[in-house]
Structures are given as C-alpha cells and as structure tokens.
Protein backbone atom coordinates (compact mmCIF):
# COMPACT_ATOMS: atom_id res chain seq x y z
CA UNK A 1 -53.49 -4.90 -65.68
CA UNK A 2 -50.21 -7.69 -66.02
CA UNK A 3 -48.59 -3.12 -65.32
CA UNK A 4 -50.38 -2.46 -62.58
CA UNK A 5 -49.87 -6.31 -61.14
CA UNK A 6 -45.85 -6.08 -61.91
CA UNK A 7 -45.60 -2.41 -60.40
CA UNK A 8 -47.90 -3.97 -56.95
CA UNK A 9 -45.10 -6.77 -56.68
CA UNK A 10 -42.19 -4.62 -57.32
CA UNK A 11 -43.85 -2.02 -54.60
CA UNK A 12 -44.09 -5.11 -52.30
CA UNK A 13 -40.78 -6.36 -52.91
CA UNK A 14 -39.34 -2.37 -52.30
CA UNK A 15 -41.34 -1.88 -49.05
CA UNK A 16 -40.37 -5.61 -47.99
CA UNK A 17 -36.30 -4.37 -48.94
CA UNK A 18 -37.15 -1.08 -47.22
CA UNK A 19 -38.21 -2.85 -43.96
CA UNK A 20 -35.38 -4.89 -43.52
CA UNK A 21 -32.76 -2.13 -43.97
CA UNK A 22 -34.83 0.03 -41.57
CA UNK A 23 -34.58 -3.05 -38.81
CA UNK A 24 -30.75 -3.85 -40.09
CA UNK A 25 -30.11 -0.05 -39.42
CA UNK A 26 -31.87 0.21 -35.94
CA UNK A 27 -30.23 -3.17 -34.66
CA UNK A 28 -27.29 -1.27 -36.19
CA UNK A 29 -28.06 1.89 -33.91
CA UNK A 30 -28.95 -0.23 -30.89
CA UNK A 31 -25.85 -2.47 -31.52
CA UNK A 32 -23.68 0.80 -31.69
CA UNK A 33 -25.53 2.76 -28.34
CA UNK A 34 -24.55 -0.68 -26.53
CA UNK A 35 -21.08 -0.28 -27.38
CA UNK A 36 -21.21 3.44 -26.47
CA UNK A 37 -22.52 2.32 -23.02
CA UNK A 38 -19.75 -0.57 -22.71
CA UNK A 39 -16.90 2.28 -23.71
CA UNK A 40 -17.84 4.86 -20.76
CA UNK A 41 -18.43 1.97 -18.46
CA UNK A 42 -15.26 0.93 -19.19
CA UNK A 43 -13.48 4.46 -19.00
CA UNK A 44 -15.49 4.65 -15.67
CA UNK A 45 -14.03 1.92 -14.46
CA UNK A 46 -10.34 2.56 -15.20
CA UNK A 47 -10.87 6.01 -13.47
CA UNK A 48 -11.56 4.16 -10.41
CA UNK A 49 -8.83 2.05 -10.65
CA UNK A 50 -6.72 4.67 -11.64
CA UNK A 51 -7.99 6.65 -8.37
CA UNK A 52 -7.46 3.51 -6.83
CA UNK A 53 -3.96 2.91 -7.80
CA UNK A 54 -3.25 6.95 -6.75
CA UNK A 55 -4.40 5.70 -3.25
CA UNK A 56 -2.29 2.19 -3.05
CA UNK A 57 0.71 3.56 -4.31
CA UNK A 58 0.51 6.53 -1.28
CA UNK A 59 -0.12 3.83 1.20
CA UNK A 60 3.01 1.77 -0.04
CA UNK A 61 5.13 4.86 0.03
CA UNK A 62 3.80 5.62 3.71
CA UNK A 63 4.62 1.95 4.71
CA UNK A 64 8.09 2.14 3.45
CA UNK A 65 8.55 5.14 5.23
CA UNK A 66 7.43 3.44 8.71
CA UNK A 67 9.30 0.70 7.44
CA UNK A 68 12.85 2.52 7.44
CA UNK A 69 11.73 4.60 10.17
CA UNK A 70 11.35 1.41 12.35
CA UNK A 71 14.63 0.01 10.88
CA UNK A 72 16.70 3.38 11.45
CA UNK A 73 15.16 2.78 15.51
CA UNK A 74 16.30 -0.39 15.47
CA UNK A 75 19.62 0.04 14.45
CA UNK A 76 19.50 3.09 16.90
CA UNK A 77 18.38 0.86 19.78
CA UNK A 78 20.96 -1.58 19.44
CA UNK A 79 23.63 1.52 19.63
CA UNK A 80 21.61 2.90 22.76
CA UNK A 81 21.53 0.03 24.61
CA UNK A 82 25.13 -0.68 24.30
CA UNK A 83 25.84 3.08 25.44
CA UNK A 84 23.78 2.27 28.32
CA UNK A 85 25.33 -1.59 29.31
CA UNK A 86 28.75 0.72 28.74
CA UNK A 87 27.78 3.74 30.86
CA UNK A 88 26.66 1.19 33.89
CA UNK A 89 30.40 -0.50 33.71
CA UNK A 90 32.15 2.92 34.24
CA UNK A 91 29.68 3.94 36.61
CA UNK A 92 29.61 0.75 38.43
CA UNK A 93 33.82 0.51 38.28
CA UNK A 94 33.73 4.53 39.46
CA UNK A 95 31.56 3.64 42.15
CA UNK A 96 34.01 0.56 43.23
CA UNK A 97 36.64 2.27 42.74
CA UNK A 98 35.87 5.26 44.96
CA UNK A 99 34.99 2.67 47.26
CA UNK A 100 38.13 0.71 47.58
CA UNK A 101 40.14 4.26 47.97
CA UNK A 102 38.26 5.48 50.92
CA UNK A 103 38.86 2.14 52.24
CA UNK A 104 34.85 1.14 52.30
CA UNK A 105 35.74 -2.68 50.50
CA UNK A 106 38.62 -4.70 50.54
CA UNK A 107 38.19 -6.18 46.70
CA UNK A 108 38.19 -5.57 43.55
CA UNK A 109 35.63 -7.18 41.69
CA UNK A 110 34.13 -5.52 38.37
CA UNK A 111 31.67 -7.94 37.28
CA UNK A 112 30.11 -8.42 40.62
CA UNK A 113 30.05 -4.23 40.55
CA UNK A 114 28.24 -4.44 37.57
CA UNK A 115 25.46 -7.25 38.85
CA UNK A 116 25.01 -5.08 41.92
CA UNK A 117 24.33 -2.07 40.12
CA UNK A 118 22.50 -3.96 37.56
CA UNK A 119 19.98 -5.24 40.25
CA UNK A 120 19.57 -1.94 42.14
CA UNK A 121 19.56 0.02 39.10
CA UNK A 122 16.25 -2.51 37.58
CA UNK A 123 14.50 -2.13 41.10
C-alpha cells in the first residue's frame, strides 16, 4: 500500500510538473504570437513611412524646382525691366530729337522727355 501511496504522490507531483510546463509553454506561445504581431505592425508601419518619405522627398524636389524657377524670373525681371526703363530713354530722346530737327521744340531736355513719355506711356 506505502507502493501504491508513493507511486499516487509521485503521479501527482508529475501531473502537477506537467501542468505548469504546459501553461509556461502556452504563455510562451502567446508571449511569442504577441511579438509576431508587434514585428509586422512595426514593418507595417515603416512601409508607410517609407511611402511617406517617397512622397515628401518628391514634394521638396518640386518646391526647389519652383523655388529656382521663381529665382531665375526674378533675376530675369530685374534684367527686363531695365531693358524696358532703357528702351523708353532712346525712344523718348529719338522722339525729342526728331522733334527739335523739324523745328517742333526749342529745347533740349532728356529727363523731362522721359517723364512725358513715362506718363503717356502708363495711361
């Protein structure tokens, strides 16, 4: 019987063992599918930034493009509009000029010329 008793209480103490490794190795598996989870989250998430940064970097390289653009017209403006201020002094001194040959004016007075033509050329 003290057999029988000893075998119960080692069968006890083996299904007890055999209980707690089965519940160590499913917190194990839980433990591990968690981690699983957290690792294609994760790879989820840097695809979207990745997708994200594809996108950002495009707009930054269109912005620096408008950027220069808008520079390169700016520096082209300022050339443009002193062609034009040029252009209305010769036309405004031609203009006096040919007037004081035939005779229409008696002076000779660029810088009034080029207020004239200024005004009449704005209105």
């Amino acid at each position: 019987m003290e057999g029988a008793a000893s075998t119960k209480v080692e069968m006890d103490t083996l299904a007890s063992q055999l209980r707690e490794e089965k519940d160590a190795s499913l917190a194990k598996d839980k433990e591990i599918k968690a981690l699983r989870l957290k690792v294609r989250n994760q790879e989820e998430a840097g695809e979207l930034a990745a997708t994200e940064n594809v996108s950002l970097r495009s707009q930054l390289k269109n912005r620096e493009e408008e950027l220069n653009d808008l520079r390169d017209a700016a520096e082209t403006f300022e050339a443009e509009k002193a062609m034009a201020v040029n252009g209305a002094k010769v036309v405004a001194r031609w203009e006096q000029m040919r007037e004081w040959l035939s005779g229409q004016t008696d002076s000779w007075d660029p810088a009034n010329t080029l207020e004239q033509y200024k005004t009449v050329k704005i209105t």
